[in-house]
C-alpha atoms as a PDB file:
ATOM      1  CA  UNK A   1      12.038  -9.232  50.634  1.00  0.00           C
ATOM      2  CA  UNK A   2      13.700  -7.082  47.762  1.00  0.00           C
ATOM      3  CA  UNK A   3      14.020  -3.787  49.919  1.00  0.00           C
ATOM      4  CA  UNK A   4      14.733  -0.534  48.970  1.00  0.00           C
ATOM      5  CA  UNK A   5      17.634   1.318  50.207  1.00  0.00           C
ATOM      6  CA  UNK A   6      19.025   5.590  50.430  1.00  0.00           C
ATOM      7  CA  UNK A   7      21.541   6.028  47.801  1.00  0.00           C
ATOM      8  CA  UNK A   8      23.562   2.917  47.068  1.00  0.00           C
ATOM      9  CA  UNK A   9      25.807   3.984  44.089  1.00  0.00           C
ATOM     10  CA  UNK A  10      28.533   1.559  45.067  1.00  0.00           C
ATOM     11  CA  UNK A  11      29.277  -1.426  46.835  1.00  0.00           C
ATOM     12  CA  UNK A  12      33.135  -3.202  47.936  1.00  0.00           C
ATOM     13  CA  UNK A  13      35.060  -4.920  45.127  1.00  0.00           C
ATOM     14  CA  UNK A  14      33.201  -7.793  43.841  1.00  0.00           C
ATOM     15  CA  UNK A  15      31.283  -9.859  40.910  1.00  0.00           C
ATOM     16  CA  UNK A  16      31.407 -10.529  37.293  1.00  0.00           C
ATOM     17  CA  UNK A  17      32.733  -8.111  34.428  1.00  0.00           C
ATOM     18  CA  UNK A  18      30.133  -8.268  31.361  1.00  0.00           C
ATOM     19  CA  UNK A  19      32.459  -7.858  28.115  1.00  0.00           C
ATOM     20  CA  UNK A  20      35.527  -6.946  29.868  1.00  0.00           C
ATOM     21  CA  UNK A  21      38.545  -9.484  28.526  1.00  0.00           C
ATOM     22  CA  UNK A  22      39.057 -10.396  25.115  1.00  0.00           C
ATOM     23  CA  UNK A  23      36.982 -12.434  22.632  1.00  0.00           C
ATOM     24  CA  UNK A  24      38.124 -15.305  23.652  1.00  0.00           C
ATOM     25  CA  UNK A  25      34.778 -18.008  24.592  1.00  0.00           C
ATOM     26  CA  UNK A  26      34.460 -20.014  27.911  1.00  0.00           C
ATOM     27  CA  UNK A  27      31.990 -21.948  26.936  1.00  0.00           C
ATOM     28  CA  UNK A  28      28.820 -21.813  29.490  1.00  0.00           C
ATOM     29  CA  UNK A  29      26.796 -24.631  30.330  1.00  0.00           C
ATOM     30  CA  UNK A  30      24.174 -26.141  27.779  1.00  0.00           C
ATOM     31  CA  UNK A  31      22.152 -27.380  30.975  1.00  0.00           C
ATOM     32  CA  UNK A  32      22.088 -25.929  33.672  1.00  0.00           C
ATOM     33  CA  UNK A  33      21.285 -21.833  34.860  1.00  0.00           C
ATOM     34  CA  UNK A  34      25.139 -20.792  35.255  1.00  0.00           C
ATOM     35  CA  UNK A  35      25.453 -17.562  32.763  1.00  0.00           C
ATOM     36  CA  UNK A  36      25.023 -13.226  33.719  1.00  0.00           C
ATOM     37  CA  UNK A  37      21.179 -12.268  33.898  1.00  0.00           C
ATOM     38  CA  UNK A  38      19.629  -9.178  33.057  1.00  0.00           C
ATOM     39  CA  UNK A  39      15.679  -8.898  34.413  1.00  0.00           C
ATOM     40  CA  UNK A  40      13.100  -6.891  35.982  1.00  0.00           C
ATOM     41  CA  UNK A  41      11.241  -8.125  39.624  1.00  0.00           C
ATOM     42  CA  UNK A  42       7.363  -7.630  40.206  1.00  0.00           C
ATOM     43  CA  UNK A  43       8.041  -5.070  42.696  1.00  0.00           C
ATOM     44  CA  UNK A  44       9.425  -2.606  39.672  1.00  0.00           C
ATOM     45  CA  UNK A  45      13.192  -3.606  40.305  1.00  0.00           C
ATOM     46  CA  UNK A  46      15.838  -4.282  38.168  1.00  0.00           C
ATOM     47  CA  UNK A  47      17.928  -7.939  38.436  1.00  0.00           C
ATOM     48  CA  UNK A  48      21.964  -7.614  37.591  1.00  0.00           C
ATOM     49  CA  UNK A  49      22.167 -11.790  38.365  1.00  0.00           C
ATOM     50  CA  UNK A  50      25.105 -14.395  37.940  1.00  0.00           C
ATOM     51  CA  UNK A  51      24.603 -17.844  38.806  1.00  0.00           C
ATOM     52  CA  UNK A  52      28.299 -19.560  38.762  1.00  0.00           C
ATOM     53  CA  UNK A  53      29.171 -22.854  37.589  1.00  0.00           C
ATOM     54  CA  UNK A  54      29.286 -23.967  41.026  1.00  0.00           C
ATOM     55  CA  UNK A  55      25.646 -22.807  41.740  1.00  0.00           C
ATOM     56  CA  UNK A  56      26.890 -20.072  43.616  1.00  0.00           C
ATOM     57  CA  UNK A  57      25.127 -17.173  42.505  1.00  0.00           C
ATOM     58  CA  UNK A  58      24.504 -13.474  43.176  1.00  0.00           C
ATOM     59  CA  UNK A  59      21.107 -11.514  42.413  1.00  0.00           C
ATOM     60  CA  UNK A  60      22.102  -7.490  42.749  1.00  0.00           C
ATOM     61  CA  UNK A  61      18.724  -5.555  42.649  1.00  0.00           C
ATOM     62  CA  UNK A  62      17.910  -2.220  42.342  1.00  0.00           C
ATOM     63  CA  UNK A  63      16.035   0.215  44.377  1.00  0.00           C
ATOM     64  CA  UNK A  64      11.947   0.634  43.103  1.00  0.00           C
ATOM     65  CA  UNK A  65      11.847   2.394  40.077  1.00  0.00           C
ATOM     66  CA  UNK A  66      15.323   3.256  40.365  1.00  0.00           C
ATOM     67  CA  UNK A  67      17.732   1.193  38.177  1.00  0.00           C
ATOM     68  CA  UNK A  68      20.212   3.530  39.023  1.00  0.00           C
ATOM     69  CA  UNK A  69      20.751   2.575  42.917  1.00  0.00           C
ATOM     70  CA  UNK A  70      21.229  -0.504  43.915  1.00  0.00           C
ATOM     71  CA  UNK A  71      20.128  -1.452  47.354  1.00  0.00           C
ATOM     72  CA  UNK A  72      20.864  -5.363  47.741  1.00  0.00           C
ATOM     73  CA  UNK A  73      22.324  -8.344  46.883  1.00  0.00           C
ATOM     74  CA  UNK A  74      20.746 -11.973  46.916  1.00  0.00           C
ATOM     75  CA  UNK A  75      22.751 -14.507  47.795  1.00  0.00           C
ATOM     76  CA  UNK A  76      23.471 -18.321  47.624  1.00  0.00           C
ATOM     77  CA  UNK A  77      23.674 -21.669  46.017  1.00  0.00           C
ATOM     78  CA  UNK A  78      21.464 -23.645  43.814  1.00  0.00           C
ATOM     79  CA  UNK A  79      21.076 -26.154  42.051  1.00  0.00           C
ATOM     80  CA  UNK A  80      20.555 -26.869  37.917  1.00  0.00           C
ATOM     81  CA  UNK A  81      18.225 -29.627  36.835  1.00  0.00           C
ATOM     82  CA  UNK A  82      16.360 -30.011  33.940  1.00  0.00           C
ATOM     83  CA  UNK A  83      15.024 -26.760  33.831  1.00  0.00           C
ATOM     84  CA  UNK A  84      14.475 -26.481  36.963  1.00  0.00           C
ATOM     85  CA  UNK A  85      17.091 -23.658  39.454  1.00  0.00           C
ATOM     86  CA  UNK A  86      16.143 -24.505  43.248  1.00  0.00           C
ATOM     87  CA  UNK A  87      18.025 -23.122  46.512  1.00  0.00           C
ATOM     88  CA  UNK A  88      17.064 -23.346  50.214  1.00  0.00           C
ATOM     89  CA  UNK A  89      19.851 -21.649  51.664  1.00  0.00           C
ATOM     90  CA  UNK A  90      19.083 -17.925  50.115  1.00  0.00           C
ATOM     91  CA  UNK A  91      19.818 -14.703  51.862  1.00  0.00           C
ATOM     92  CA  UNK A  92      19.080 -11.318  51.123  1.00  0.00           C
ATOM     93  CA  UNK A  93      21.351  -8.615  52.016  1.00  0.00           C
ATOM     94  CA  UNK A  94      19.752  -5.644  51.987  1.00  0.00           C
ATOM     95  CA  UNK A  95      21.060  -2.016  52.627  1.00  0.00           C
ATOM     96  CA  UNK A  96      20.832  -0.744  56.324  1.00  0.00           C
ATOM     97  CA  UNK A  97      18.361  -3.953  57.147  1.00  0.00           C
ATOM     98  CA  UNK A  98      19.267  -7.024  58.550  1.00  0.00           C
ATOM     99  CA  UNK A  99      19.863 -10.424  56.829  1.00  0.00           C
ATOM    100  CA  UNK A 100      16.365 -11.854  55.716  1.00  0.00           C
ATOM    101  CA  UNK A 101      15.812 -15.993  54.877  1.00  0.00           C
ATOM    102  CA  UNK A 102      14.487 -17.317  51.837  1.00  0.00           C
ATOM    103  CA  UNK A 103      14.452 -20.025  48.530  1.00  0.00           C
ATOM    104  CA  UNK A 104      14.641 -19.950  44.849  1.00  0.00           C
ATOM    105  CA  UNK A 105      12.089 -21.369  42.810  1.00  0.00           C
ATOM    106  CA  UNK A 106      12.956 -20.914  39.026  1.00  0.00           C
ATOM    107  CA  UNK A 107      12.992 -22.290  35.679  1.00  0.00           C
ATOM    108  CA  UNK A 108      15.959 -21.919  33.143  1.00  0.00           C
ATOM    109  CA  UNK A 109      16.274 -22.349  29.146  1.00  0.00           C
ATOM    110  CA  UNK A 110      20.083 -22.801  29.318  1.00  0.00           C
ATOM    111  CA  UNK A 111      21.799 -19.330  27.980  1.00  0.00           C
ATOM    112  CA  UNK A 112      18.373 -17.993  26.905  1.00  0.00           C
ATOM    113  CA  UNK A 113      16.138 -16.793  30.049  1.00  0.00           C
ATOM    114  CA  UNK A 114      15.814 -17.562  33.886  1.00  0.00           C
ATOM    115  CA  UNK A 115      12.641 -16.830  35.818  1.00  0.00           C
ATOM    116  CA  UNK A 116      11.164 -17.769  39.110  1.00  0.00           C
ATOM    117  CA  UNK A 117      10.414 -16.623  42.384  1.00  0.00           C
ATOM    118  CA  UNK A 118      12.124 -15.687  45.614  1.00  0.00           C
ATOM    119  CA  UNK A 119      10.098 -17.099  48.245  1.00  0.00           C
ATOM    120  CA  UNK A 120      10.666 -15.150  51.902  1.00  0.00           C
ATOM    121  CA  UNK A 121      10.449 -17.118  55.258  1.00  0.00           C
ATOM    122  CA  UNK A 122       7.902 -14.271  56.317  1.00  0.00           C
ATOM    123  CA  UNK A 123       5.653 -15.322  53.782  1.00  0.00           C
ATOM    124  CA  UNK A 124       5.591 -12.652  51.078  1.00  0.00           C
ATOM    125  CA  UNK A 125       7.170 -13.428  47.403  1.00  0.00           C
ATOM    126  CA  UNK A 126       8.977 -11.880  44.602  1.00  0.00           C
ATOM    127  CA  UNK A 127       8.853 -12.958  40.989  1.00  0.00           C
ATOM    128  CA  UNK A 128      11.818 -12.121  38.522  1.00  0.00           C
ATOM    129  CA  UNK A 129      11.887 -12.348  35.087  1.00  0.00           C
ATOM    130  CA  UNK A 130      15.443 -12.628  33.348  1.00  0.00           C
ATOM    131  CA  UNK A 131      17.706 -12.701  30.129  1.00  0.00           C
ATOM    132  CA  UNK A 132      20.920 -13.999  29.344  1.00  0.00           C
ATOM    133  CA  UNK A 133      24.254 -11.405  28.759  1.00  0.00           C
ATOM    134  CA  UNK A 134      26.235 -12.993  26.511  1.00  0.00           C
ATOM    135  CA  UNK A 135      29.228 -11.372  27.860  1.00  0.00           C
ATOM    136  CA  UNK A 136      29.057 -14.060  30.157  1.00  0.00           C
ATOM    137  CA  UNK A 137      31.307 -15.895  27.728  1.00  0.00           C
ATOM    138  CA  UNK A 138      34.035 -13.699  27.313  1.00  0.00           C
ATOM    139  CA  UNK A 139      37.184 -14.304  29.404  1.00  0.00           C
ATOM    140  CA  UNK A 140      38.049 -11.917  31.973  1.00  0.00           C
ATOM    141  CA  UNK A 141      41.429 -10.350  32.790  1.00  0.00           C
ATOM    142  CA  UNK A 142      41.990  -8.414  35.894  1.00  0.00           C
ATOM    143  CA  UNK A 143      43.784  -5.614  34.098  1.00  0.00           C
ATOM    144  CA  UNK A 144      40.549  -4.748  32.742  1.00  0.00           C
ATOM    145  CA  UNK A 145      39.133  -3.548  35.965  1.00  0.00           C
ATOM    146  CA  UNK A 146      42.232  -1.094  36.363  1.00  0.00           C
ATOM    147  CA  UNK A 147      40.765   1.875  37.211  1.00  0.00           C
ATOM    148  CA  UNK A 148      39.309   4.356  39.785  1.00  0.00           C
ATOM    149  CA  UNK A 149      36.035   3.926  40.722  1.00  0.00           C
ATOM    150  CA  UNK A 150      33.479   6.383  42.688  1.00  0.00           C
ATOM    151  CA  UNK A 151      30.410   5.066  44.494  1.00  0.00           C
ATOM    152  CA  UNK A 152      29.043   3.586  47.729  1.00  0.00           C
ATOM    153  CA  UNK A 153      29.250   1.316  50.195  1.00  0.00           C
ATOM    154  CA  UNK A 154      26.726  -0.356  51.774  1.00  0.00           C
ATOM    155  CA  UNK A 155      26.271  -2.967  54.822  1.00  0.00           C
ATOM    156  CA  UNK A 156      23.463  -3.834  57.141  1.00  0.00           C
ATOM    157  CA  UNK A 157      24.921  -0.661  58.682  1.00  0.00           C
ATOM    158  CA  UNK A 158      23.548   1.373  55.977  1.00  0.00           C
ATOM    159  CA  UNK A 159      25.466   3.232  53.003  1.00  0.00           C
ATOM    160  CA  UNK A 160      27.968   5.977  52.652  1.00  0.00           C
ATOM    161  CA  UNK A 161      30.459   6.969  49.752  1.00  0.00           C
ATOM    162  CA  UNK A 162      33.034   5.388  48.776  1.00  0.00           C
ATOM    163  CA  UNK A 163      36.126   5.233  46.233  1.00  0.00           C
ATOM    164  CA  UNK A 164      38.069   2.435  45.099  1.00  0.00           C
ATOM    165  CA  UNK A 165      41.391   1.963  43.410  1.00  0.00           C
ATOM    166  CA  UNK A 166      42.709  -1.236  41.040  1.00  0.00           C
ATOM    167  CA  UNK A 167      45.573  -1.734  39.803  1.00  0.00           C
ATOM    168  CA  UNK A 168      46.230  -4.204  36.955  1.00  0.00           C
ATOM    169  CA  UNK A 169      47.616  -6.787  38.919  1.00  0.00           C
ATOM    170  CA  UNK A 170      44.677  -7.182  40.825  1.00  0.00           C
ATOM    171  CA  UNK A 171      44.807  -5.672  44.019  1.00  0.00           C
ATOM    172  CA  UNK A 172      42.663  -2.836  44.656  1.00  0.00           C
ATOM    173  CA  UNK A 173      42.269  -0.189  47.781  1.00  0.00           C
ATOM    174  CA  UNK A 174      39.236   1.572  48.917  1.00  0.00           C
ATOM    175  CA  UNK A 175      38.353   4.524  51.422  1.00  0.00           C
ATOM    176  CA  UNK A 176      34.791   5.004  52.515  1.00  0.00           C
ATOM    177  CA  UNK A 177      33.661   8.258  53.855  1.00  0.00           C
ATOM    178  CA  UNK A 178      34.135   7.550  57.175  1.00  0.00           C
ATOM    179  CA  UNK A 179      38.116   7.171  57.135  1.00  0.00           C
ATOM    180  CA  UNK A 180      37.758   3.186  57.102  1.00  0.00           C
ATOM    181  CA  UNK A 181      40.101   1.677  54.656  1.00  0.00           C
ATOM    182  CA  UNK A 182      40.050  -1.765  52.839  1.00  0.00           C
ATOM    183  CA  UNK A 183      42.737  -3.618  50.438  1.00  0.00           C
ATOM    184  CA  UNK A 184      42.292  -6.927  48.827  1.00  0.00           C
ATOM    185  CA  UNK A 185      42.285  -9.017  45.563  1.00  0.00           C
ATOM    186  CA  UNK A 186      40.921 -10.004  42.278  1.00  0.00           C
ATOM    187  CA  UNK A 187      41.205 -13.494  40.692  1.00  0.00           C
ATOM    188  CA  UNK A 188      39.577 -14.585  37.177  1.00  0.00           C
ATOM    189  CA  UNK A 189      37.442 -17.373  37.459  1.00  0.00           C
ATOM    190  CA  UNK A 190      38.094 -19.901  35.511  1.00  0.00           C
ATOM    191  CA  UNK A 191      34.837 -20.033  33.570  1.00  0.00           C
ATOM    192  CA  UNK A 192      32.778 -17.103  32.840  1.00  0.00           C
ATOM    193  CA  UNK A 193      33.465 -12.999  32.608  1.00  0.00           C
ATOM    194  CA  UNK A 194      33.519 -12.696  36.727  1.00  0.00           C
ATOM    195  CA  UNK A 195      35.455 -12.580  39.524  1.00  0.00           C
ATOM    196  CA  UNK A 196      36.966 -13.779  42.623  1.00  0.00           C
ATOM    197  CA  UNK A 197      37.457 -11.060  45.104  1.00  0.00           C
ATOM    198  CA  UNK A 198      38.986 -11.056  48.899  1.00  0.00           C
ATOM    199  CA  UNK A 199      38.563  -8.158  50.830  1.00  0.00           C
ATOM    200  CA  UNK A 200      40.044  -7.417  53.765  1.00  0.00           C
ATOM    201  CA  UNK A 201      38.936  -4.010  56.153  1.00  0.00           C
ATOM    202  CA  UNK A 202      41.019  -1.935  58.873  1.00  0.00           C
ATOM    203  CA  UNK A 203      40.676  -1.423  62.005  1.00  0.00           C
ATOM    204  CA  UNK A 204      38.306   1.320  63.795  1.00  0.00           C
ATOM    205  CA  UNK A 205      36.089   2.956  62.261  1.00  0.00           C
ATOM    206  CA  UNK A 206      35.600   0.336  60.086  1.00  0.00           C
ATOM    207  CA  UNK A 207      31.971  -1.299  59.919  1.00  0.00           C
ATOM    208  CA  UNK A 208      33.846  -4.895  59.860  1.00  0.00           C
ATOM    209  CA  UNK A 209      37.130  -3.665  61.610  1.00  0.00           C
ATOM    210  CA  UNK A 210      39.740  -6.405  61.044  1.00  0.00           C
ATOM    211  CA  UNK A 211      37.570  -8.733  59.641  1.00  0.00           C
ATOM    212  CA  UNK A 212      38.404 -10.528  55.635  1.00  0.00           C
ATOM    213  CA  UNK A 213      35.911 -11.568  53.492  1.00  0.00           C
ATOM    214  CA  UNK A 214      35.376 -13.323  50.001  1.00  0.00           C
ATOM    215  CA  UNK A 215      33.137 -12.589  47.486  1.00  0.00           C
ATOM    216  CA  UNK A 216      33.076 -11.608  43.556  1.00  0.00           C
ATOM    217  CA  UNK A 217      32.772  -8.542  41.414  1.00  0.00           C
ATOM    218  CA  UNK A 218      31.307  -7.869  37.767  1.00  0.00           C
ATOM    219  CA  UNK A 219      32.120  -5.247  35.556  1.00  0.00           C
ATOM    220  CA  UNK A 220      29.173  -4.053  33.532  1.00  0.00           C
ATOM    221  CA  UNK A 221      31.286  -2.167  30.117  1.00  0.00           C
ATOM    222  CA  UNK A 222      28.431  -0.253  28.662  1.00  0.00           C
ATOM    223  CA  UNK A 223      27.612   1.854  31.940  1.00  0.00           C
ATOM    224  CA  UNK A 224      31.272   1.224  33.072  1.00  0.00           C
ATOM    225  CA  UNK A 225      29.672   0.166  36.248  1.00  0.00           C
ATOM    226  CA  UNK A 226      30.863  -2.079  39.056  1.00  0.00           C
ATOM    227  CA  UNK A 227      29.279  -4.268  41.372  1.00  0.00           C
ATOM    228  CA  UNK A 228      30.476  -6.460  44.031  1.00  0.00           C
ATOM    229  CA  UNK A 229      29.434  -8.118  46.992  1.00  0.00           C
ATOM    230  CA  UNK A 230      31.279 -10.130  49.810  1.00  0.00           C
ATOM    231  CA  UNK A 231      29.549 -12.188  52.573  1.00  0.00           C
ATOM    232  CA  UNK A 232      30.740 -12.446  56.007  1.00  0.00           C
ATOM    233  CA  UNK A 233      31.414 -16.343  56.951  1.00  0.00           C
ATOM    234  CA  UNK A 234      28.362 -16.662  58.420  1.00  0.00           C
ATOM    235  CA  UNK A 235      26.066 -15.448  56.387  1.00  0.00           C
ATOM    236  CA  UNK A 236      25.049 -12.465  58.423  1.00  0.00           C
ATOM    237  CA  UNK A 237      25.780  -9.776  56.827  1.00  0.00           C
ATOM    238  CA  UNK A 238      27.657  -8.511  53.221  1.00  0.00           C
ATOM    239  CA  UNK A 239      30.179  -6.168  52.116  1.00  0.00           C
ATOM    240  CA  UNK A 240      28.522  -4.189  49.424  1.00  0.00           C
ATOM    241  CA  UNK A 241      29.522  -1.911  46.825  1.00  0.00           C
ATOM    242  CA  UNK A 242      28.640  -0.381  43.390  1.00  0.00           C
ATOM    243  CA  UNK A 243      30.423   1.886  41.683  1.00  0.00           C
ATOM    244  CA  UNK A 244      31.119   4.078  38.322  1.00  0.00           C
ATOM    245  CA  UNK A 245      34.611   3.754  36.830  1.00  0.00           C
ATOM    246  CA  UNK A 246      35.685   7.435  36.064  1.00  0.00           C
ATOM    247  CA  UNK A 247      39.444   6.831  35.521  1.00  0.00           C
END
């Protein structure tokens, strides 16, 4: 279930950039739930959502009461039908706990609001209320994200601090507290203000020494706040980070 988690201020590289690019529209589906999602859970948590045009999509929630800290990410694919969002393959990262199993039950009005219920394989479930972000259809650049950003990384290993480093050509660095260092890219998608990321770690002491994943990031302008997330291949565990852009 939606878990709460020590300080997560940051989490590695990846998903969707609200208002950063120009004004150019990409125009987001008139059926279906793909758009950014702003919303509030039962359990007093805050919802920073995208759901892709692929039906990939990524919930980032907050810890209780604490919009501030972020200590998760849901993850998966669905699928858009009449109203209706449905997955059966979801999985919720959260901070320092292990992987947990679970479906989507929701119901969209296209670029207006998406609400449902996450539905855990333990039995317990979470309802969510959200609201489109229009910035969803702005088009992103990756020199936008150029920048320094300060926060933390988290993992099923738990959470420490972290800095990252992009450059406007898309490739960033990152050093967590530990001495583990990371490199990796950003790619615009081609519909809708997120991103493509691929992250790859070092060796020792590295949580995921030598290991590459993929993933996406968002840039939230107003709070000049970062999120990102990045699944291993199986679906075990997720590169996390979120993190405040102070240069």
């Amino acid at each position: 279930m939606l878990r709460q988690v020590i300080t997560l201020l940051g989490i590695a590289i990846a998903l969707s950039a609200t208002s950063c690019g120009n004004d150019t529209p990409e125009i987001t589906s008139a059926t279906t739930a793909e758009g950014l999602w702003f919303g509030t859970t039962n359990t007093n948590r805050t919802l920073t959502a995208a759901v892709l045009n692929d039906g990939t999509y990524y919930f980032f929630y907050s810890a209780t009461a604490n919009p501030g800290q972020v200590a998760g990410v849901i993850q998966g694919t669905g699928t858009s039908n009449n109203g209706s969002f449905t997955s059966s393959n979801t999985k919720d990262f959260g901070i320092g706990t292990t992987v947990l199993d679970a479906t989507i039950s929701a119901a969209y009005d296209a670029s207006r609001s998406l609400n449902g219920s996450i539905i855990y394989s333990g039995g317990s479930t979470v309802t969510f209320t959200s609201s489109f972000n229009s910035a969803y259809n702005t088009t992103p650049t990756v020199a936008s994200l150029a920048g320094v950003y300060t926060g933390q990384a988290g993992s099923s290993g738990g959470v420490q601090t972290a800095n990252v480093t992009a450059a406007a050509d898309g490739t960033f660095t990152g050093t967590e507290q530990s001495g583990c260092t990371f490199t990796g890219t950003v790619t615009a998608r081609s519909r809708g203000n997120v991103f493509d990321q691929s992250i790859t770690f070092g060796g020792v002491p590295c949580f995921f020494a030598g290991s590459t994943f993929q993933g996406v990031v968002y840039f939230d302008i107003p709070t000049r706040r970062l999120f990102t997330a990045a699944p291993n291949s199986t679906r075990t565990d997720a590169a996390i980070f979120f993190g405040t852009k102070v240069l």
